[in-house]
PDB file of N, CA and C in Angstrom:
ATOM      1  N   UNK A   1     -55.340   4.226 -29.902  1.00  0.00           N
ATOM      2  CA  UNK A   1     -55.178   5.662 -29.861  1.00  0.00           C
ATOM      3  C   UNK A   1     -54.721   6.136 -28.485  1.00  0.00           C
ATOM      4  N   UNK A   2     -55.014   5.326 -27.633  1.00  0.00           N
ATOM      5  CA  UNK A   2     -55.005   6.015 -25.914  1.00  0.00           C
ATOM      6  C   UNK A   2     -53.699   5.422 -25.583  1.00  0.00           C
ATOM      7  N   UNK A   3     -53.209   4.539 -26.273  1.00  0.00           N
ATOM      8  CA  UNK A   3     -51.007   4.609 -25.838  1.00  0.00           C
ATOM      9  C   UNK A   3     -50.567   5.521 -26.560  1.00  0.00           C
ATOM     10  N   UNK A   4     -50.635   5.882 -27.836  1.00  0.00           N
ATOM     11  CA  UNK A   4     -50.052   6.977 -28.675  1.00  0.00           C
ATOM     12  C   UNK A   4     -50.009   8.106 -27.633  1.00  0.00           C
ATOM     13  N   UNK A   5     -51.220   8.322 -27.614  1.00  0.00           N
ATOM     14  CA  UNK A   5     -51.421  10.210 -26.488  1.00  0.00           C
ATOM     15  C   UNK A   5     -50.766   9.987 -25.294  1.00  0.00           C
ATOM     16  N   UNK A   6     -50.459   8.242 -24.632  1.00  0.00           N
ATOM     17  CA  UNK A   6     -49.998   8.148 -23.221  1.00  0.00           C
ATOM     18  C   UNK A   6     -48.626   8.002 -23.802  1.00  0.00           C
ATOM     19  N   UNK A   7     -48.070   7.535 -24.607  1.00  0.00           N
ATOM     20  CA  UNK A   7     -46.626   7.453 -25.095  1.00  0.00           C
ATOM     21  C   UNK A   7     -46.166   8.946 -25.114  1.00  0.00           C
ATOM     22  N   UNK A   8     -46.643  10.035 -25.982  1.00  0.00           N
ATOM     23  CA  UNK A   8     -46.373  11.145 -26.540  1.00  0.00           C
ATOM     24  C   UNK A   8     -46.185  12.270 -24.941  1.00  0.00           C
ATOM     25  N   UNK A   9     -47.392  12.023 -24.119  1.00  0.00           N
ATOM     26  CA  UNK A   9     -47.483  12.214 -22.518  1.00  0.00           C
ATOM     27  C   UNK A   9     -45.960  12.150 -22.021  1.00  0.00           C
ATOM     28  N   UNK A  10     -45.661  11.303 -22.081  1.00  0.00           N
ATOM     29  CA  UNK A  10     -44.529  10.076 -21.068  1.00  0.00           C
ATOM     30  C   UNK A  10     -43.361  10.938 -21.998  1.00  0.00           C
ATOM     31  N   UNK A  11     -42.974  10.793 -23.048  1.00  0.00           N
ATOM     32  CA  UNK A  11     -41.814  11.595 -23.896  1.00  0.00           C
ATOM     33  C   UNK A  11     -41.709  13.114 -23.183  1.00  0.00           C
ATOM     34  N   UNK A  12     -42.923  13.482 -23.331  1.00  0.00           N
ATOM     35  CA  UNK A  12     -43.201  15.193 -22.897  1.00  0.00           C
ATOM     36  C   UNK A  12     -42.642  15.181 -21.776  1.00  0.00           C
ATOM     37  N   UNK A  13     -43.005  14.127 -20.868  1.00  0.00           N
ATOM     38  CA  UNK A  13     -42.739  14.111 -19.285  1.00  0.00           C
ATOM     39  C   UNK A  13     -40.967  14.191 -19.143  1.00  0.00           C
ATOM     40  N   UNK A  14     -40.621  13.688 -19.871  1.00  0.00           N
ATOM     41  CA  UNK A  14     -39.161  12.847 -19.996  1.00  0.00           C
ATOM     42  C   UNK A  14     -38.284  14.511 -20.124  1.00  0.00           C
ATOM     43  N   UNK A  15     -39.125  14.667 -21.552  1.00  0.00           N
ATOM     44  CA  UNK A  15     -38.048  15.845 -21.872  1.00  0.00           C
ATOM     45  C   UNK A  15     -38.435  17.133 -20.980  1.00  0.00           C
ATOM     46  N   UNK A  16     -39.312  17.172 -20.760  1.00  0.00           N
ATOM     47  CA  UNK A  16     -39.429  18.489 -19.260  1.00  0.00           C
ATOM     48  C   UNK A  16     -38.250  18.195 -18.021  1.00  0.00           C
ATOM     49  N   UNK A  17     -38.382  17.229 -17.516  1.00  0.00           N
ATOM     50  CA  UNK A  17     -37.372  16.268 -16.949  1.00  0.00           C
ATOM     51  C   UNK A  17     -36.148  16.825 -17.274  1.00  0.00           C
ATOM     52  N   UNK A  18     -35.640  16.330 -18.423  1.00  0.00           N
ATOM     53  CA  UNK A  18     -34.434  16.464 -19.056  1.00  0.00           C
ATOM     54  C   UNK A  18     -34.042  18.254 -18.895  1.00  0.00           C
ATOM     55  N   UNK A  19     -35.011  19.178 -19.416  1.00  0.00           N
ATOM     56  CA  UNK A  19     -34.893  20.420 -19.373  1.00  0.00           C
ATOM     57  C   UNK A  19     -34.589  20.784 -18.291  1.00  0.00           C
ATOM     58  N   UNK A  20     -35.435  20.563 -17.006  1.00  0.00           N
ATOM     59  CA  UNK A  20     -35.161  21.242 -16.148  1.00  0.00           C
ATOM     60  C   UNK A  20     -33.669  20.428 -15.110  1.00  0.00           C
ATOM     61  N   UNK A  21     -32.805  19.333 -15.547  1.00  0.00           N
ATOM     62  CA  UNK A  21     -31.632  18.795 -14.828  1.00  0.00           C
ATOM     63  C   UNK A  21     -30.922  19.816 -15.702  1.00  0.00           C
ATOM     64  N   UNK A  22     -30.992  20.052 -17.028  1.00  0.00           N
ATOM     65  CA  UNK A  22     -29.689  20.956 -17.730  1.00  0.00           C
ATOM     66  C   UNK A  22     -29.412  22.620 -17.347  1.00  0.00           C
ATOM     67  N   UNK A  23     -30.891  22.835 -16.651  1.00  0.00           N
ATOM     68  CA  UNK A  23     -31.029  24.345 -16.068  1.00  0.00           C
ATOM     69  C   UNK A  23     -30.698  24.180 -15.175  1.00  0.00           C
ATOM     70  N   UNK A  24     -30.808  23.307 -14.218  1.00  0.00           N
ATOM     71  CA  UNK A  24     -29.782  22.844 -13.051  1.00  0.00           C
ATOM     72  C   UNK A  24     -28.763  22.947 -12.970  1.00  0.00           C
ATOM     73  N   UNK A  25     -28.084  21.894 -14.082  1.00  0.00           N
ATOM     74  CA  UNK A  25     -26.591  22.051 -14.119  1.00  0.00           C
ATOM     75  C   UNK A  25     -26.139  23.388 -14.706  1.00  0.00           C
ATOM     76  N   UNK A  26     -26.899  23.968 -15.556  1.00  0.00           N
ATOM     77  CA  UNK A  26     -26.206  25.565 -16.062  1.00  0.00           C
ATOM     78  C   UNK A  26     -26.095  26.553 -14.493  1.00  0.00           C
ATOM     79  N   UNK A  27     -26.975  26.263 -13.830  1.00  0.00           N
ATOM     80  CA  UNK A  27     -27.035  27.211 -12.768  1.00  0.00           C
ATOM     81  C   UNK A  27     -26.047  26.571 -11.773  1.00  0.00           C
ATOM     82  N   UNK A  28     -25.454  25.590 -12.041  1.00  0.00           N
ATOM     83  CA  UNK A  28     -24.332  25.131 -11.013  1.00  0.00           C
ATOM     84  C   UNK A  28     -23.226  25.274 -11.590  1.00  0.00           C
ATOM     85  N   UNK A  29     -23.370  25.509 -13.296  1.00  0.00           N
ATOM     86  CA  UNK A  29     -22.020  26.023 -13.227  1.00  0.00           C
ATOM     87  C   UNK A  29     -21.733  27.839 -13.499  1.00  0.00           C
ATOM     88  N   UNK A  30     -22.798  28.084 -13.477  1.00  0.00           N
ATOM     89  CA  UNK A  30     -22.432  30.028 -13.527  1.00  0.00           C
ATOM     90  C   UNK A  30     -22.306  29.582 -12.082  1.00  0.00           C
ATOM     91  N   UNK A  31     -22.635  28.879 -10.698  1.00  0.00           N
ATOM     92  CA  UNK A  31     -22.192  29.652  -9.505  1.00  0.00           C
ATOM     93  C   UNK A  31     -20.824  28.972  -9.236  1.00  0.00           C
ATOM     94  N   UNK A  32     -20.386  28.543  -9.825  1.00  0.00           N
ATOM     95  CA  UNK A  32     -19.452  27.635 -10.004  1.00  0.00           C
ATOM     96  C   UNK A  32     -18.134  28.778 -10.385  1.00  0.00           C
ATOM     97  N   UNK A  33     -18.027  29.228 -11.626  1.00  0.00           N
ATOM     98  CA  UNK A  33     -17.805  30.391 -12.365  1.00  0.00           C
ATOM     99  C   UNK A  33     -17.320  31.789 -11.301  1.00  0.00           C
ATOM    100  N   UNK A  34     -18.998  32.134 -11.002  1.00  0.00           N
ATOM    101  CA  UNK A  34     -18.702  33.372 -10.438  1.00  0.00           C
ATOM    102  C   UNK A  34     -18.130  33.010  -8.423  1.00  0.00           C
ATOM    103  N   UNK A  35     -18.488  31.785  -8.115  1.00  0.00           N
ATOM    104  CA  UNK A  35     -17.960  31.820  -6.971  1.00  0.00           C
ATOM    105  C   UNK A  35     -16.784  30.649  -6.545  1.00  0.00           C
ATOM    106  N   UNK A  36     -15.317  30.429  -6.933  1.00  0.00           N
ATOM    107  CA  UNK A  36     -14.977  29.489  -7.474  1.00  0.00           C
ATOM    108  C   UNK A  36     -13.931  29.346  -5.834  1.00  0.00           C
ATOM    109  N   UNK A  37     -14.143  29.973  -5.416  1.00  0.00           N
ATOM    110  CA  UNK A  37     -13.456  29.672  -3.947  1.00  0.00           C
ATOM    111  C   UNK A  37     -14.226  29.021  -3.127  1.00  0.00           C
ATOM    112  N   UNK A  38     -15.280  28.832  -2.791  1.00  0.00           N
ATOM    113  CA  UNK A  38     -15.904  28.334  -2.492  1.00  0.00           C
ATOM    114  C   UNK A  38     -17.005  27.100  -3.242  1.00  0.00           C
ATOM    115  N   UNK A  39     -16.024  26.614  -4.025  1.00  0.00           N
ATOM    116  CA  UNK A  39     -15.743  25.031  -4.651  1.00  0.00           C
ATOM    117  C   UNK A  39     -15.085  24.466  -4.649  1.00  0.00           C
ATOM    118  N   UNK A  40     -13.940  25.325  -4.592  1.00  0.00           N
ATOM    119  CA  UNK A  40     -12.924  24.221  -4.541  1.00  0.00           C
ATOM    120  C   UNK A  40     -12.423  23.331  -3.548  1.00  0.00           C
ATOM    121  N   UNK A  41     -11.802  22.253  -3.610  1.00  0.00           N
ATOM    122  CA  UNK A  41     -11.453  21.706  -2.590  1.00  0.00           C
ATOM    123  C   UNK A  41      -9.896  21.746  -2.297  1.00  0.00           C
ATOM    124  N   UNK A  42      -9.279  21.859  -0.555  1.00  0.00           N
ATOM    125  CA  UNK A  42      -8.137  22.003  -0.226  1.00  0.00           C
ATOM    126  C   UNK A  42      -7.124  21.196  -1.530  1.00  0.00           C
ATOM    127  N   UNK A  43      -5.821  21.663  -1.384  1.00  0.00           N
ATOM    128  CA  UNK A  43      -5.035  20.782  -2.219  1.00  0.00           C
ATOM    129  C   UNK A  43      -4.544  19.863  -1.074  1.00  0.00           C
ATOM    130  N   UNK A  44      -4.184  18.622  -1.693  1.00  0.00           N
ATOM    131  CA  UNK A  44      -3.957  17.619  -1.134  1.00  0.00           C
ATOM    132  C   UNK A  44      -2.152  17.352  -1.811  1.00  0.00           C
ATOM    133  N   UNK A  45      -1.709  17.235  -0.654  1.00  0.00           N
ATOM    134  CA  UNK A  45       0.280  17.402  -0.509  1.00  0.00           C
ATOM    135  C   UNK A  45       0.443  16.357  -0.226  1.00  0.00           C
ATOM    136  N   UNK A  46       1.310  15.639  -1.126  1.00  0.00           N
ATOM    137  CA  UNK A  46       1.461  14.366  -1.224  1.00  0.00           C
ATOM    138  C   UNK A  46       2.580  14.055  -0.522  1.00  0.00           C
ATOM    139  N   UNK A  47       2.675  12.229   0.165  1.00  0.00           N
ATOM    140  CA  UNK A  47       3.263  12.140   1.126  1.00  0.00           C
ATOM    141  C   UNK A  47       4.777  12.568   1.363  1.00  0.00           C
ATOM    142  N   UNK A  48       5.504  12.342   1.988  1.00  0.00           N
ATOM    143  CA  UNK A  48       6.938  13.125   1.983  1.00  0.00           C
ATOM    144  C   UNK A  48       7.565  11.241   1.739  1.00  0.00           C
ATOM    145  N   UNK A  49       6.631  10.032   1.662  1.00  0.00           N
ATOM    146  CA  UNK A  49       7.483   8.748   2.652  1.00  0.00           C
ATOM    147  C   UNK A  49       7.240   8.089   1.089  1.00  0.00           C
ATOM    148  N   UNK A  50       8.011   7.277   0.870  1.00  0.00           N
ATOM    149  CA  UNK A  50       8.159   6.601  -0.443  1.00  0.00           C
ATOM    150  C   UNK A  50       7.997   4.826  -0.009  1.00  0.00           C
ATOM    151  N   UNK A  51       7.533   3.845  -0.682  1.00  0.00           N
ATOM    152  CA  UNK A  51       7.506   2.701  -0.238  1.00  0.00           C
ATOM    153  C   UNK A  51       8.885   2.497  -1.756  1.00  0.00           C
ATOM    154  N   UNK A  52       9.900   1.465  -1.066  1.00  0.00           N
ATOM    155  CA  UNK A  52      11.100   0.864  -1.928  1.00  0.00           C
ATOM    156  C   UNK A  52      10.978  -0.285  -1.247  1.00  0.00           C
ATOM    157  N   UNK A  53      10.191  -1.283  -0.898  1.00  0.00           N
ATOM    158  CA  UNK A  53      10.145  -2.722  -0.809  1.00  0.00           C
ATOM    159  C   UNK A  53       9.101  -2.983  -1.906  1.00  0.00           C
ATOM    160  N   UNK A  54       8.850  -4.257  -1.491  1.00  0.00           N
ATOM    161  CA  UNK A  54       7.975  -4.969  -2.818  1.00  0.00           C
ATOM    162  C   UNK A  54       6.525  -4.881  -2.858  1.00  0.00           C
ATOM    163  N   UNK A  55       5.940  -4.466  -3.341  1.00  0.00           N
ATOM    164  CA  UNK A  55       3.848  -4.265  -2.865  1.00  0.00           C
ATOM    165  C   UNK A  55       3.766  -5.819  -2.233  1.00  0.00           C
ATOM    166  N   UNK A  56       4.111  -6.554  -2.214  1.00  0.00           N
ATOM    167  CA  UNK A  56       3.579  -7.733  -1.686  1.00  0.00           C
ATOM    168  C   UNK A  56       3.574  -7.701  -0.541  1.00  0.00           C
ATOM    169  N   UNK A  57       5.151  -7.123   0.366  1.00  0.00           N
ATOM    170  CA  UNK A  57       5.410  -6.613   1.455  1.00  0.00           C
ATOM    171  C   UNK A  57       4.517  -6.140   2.358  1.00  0.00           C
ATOM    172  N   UNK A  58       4.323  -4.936   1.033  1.00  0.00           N
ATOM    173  CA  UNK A  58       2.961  -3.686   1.804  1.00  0.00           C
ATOM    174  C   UNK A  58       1.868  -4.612   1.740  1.00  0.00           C
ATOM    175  N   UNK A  59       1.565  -5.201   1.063  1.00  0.00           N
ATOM    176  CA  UNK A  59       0.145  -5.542   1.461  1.00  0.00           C
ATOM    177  C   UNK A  59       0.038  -6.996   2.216  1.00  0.00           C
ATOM    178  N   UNK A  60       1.209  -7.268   3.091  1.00  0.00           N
ATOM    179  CA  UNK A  60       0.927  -8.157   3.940  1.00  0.00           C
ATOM    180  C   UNK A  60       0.756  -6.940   5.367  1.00  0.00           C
ATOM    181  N   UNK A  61       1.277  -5.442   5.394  1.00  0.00           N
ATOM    182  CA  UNK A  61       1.531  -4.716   6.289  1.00  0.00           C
ATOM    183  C   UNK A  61      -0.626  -4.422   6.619  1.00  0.00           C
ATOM    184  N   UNK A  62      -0.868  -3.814   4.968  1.00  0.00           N
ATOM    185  CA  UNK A  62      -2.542  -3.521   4.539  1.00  0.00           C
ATOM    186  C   UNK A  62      -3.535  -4.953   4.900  1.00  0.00           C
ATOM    187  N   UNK A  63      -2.791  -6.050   4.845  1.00  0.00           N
ATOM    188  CA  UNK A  63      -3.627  -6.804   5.543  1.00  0.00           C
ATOM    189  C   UNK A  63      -3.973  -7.587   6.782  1.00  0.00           C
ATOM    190  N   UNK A  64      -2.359  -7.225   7.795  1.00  0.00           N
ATOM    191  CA  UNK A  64      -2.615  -7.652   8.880  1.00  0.00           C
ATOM    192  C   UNK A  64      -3.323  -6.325   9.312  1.00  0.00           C
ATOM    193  N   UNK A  65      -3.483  -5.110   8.910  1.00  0.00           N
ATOM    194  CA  UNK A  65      -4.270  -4.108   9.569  1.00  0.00           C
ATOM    195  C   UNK A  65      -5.385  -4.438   9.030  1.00  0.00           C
ATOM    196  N   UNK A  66      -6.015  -4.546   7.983  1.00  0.00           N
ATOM    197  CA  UNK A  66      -7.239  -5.136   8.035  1.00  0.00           C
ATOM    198  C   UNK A  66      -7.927  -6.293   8.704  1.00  0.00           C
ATOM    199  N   UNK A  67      -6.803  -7.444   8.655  1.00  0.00           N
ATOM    200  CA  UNK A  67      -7.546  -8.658   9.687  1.00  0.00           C
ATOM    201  C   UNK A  67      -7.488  -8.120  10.924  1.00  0.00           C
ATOM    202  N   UNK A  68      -6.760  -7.342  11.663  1.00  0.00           N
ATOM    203  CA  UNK A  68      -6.619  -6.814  13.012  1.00  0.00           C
ATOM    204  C   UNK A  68      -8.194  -6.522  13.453  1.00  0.00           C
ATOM    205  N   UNK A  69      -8.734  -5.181  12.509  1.00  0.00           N
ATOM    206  CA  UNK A  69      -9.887  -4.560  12.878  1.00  0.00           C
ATOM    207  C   UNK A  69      -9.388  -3.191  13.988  1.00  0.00           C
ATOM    208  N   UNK A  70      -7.982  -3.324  14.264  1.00  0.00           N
ATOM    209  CA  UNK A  70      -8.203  -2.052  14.798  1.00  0.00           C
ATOM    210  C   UNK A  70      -8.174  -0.429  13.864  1.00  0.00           C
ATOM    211  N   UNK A  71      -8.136  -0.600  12.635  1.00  0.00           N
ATOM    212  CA  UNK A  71      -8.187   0.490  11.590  1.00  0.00           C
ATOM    213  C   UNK A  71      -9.673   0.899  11.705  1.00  0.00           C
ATOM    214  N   UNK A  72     -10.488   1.777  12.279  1.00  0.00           N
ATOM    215  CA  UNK A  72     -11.683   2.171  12.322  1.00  0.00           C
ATOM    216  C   UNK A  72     -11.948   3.576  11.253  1.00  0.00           C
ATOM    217  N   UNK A  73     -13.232   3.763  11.405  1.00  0.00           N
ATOM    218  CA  UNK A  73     -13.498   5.007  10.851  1.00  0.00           C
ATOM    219  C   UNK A  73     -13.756   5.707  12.263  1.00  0.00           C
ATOM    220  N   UNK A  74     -14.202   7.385  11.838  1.00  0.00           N
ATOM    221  CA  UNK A  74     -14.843   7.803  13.087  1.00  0.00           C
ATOM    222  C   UNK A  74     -15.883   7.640  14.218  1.00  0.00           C
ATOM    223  N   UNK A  75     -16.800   6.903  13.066  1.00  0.00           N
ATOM    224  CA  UNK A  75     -17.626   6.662  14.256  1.00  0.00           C
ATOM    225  C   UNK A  75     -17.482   5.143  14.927  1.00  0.00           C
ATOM    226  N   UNK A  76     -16.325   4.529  14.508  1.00  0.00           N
ATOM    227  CA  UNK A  76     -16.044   3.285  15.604  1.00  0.00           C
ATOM    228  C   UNK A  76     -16.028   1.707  14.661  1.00  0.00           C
ATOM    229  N   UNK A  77     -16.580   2.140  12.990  1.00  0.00           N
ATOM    230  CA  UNK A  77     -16.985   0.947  12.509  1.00  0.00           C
ATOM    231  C   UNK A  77     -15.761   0.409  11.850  1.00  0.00           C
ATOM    232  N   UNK A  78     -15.901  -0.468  11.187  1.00  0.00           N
ATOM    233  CA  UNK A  78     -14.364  -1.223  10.283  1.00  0.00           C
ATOM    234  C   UNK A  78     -14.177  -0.688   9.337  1.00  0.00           C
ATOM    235  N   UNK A  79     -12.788  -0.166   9.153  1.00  0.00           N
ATOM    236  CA  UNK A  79     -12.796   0.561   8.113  1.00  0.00           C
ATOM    237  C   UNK A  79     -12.732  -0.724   6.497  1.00  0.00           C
ATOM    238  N   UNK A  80     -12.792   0.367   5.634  1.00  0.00           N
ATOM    239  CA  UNK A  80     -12.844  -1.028   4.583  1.00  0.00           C
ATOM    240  C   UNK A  80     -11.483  -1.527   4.354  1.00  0.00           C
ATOM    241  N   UNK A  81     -11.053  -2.362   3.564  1.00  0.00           N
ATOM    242  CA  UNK A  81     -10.326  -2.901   2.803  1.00  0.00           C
ATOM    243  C   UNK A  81      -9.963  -1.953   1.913  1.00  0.00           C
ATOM    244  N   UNK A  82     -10.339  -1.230   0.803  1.00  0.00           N
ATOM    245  CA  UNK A  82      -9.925  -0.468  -0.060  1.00  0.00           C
ATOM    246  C   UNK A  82      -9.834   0.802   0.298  1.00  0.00           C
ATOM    247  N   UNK A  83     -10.413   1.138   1.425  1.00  0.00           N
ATOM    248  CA  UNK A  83      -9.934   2.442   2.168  1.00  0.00           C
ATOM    249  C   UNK A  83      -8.634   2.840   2.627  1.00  0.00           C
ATOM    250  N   UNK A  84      -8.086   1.654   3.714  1.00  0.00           N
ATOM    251  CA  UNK A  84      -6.933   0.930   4.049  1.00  0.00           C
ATOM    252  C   UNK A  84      -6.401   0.723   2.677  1.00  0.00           C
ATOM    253  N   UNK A  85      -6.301   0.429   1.732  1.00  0.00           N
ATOM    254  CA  UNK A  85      -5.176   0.679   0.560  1.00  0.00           C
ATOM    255  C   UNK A  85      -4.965   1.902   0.188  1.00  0.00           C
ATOM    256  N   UNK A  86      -6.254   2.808  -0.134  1.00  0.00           N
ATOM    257  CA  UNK A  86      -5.908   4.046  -0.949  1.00  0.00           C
ATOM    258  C   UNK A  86      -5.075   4.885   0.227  1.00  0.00           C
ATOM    259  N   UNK A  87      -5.575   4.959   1.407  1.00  0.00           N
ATOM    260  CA  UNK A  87      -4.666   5.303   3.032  1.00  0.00           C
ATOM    261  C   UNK A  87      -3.022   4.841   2.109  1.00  0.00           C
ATOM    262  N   UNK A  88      -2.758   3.879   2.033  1.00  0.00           N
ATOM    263  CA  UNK A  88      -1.217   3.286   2.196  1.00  0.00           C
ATOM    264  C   UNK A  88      -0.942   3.981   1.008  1.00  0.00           C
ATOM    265  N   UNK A  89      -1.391   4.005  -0.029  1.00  0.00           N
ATOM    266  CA  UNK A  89      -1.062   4.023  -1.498  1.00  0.00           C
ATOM    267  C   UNK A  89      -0.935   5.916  -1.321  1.00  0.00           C
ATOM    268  N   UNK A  90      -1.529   6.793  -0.441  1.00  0.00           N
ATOM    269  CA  UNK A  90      -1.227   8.152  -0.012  1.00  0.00           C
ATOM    270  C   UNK A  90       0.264   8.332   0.310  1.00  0.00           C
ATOM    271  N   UNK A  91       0.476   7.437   1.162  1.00  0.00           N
ATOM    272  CA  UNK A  91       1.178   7.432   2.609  1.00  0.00           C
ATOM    273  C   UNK A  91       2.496   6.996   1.995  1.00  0.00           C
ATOM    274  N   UNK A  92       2.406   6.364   0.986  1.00  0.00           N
ATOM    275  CA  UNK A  92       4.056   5.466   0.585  1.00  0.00           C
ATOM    276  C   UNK A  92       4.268   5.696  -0.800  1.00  0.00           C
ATOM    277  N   UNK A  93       3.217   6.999  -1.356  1.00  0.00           N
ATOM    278  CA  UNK A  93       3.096   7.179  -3.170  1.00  0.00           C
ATOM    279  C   UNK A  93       3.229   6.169  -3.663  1.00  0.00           C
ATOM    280  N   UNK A  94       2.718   5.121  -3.505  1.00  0.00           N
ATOM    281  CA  UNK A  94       2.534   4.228  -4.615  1.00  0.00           C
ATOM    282  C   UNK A  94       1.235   3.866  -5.047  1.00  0.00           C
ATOM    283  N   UNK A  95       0.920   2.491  -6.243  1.00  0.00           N
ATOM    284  CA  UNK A  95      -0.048   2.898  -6.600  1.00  0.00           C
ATOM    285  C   UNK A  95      -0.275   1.504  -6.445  1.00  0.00           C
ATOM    286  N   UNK A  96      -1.144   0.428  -6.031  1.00  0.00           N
ATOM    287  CA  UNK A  96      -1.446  -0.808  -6.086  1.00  0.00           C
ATOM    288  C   UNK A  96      -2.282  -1.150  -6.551  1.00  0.00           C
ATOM    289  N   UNK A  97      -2.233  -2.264  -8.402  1.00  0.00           N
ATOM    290  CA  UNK A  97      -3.165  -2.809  -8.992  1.00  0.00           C
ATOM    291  C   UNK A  97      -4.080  -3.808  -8.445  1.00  0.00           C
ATOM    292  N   UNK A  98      -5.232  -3.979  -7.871  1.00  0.00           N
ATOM    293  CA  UNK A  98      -5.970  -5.060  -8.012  1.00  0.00           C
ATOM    294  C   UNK A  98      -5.567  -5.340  -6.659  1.00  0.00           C
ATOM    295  N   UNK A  99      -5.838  -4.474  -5.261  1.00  0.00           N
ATOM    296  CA  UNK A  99      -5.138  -5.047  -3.978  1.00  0.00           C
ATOM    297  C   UNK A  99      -6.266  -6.326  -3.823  1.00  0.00           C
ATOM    298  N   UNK A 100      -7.419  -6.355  -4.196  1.00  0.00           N
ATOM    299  CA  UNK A 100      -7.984  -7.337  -3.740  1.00  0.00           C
ATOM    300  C   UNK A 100      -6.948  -8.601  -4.284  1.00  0.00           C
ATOM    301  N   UNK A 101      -6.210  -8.888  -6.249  1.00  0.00           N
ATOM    302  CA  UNK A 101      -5.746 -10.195  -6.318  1.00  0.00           C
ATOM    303  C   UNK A 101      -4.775 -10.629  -5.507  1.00  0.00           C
ATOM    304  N   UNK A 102      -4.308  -9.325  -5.046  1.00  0.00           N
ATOM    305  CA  UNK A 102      -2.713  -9.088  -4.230  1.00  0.00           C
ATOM    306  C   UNK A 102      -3.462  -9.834  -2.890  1.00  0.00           C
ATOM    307  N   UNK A 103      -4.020  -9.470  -2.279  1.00  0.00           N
ATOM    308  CA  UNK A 103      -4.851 -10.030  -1.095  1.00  0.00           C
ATOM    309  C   UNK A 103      -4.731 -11.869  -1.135  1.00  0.00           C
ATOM    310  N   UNK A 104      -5.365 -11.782  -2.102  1.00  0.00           N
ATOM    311  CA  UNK A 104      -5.623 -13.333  -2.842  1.00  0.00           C
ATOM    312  C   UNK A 104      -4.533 -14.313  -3.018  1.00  0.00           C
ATOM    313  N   UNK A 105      -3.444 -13.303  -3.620  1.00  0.00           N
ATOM    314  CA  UNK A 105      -2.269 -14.043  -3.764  1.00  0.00           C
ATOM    315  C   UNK A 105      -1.513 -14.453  -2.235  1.00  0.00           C
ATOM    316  N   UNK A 106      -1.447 -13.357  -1.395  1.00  0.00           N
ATOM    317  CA  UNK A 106      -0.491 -13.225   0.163  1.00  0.00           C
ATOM    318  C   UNK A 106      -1.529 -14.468   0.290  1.00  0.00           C
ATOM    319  N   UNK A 107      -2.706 -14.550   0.249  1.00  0.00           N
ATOM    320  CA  UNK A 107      -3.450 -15.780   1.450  1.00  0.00           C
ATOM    321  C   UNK A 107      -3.249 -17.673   0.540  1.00  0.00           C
ATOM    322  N   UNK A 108      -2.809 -17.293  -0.871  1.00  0.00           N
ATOM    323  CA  UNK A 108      -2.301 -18.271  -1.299  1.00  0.00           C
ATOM    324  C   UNK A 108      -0.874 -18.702  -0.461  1.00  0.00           C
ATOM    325  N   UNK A 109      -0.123 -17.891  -0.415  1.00  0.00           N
ATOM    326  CA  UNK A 109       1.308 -18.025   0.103  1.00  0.00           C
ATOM    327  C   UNK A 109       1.039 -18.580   1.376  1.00  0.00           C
ATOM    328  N   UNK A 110       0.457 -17.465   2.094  1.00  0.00           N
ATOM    329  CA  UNK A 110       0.250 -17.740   3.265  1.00  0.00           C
ATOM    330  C   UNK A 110      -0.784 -19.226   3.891  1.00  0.00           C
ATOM    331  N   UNK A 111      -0.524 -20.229   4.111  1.00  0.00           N
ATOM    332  CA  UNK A 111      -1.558 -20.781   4.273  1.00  0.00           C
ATOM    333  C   UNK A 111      -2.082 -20.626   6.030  1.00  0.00           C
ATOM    334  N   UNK A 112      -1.440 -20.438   7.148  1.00  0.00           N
ATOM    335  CA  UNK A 112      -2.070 -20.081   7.812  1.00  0.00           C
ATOM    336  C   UNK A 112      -1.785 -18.210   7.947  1.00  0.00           C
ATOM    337  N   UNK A 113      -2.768 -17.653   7.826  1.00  0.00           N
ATOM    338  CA  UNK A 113      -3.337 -16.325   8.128  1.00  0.00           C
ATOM    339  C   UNK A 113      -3.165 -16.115   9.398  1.00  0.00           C
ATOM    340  N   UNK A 114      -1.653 -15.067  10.312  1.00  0.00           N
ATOM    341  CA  UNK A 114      -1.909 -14.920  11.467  1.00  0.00           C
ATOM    342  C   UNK A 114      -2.179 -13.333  11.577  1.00  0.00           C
ATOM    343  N   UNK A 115      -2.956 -13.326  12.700  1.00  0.00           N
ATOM    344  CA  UNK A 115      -2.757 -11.694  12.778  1.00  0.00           C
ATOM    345  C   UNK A 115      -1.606 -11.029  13.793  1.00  0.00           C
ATOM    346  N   UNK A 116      -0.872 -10.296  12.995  1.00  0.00           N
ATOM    347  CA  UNK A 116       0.506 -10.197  13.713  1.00  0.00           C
ATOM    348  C   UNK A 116       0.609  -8.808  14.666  1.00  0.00           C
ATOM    349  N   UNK A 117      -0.811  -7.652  14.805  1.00  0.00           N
ATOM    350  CA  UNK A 117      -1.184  -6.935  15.223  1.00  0.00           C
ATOM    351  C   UNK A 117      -1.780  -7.063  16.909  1.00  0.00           C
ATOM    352  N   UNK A 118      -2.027  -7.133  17.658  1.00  0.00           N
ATOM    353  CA  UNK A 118      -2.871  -8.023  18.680  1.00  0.00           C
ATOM    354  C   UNK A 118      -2.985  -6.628  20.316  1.00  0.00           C
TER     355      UNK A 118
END
């Protein structure tokens, strides 16, 4: 009898829970609604520079800047790998599938890895 009442407890708990995230979200979206300038985010103007070589190209360009390490964030740390792509993929409108296999593939080709940045 005393899991039934602790089961039935725990459901109650759940759906109070549940109630009060959907009054949440209703109240984020009436301020959403009534204050919509102050949600939105800037538009983002896409690059003026087109990449017309081969992605393999670019991502020997995306990975000697990544092996370099001089691509940082602000506060000084390494920037990532897929940061440094979506950056290029801004910058040259294009769109690159799977830069990690692309990665994979250049270091197949490549058997010694130099960094050509220095």
């Amino acid at each position: 009898m005393y899991k039934i009442v602790r089961r039935k407890k725990n459901v109650a708990d759940y759906c109070e829970k549940i109630l009060d995230m959907l009054n949440c979200e209703e109240e984020i979206a009436h301020y959403q609604f009534n204050h919509p300038e102050l949600i939105s985010s800037p538009a983002v103007h896409p690059s003026p520079l087109h990449w017309k070589g081969h992605i393999s190209g670019l991502m020997e360009l995306i990975s000697s800047l990544d092996y370099s390490d001089h691509v940082q964030t602000e506060s000084g740390k390494k920037q990532s790998f897929a940061a440094i792509v979506t950056g290029f993929e801004w910058l040259f409108n294009v769109s690159i599938d799977k830069p990690y296999d692309e990665r994979a593939k250049l270091a197949l080709r490549k058997r010694s890895l130099s960094i050509l940045l220095t």
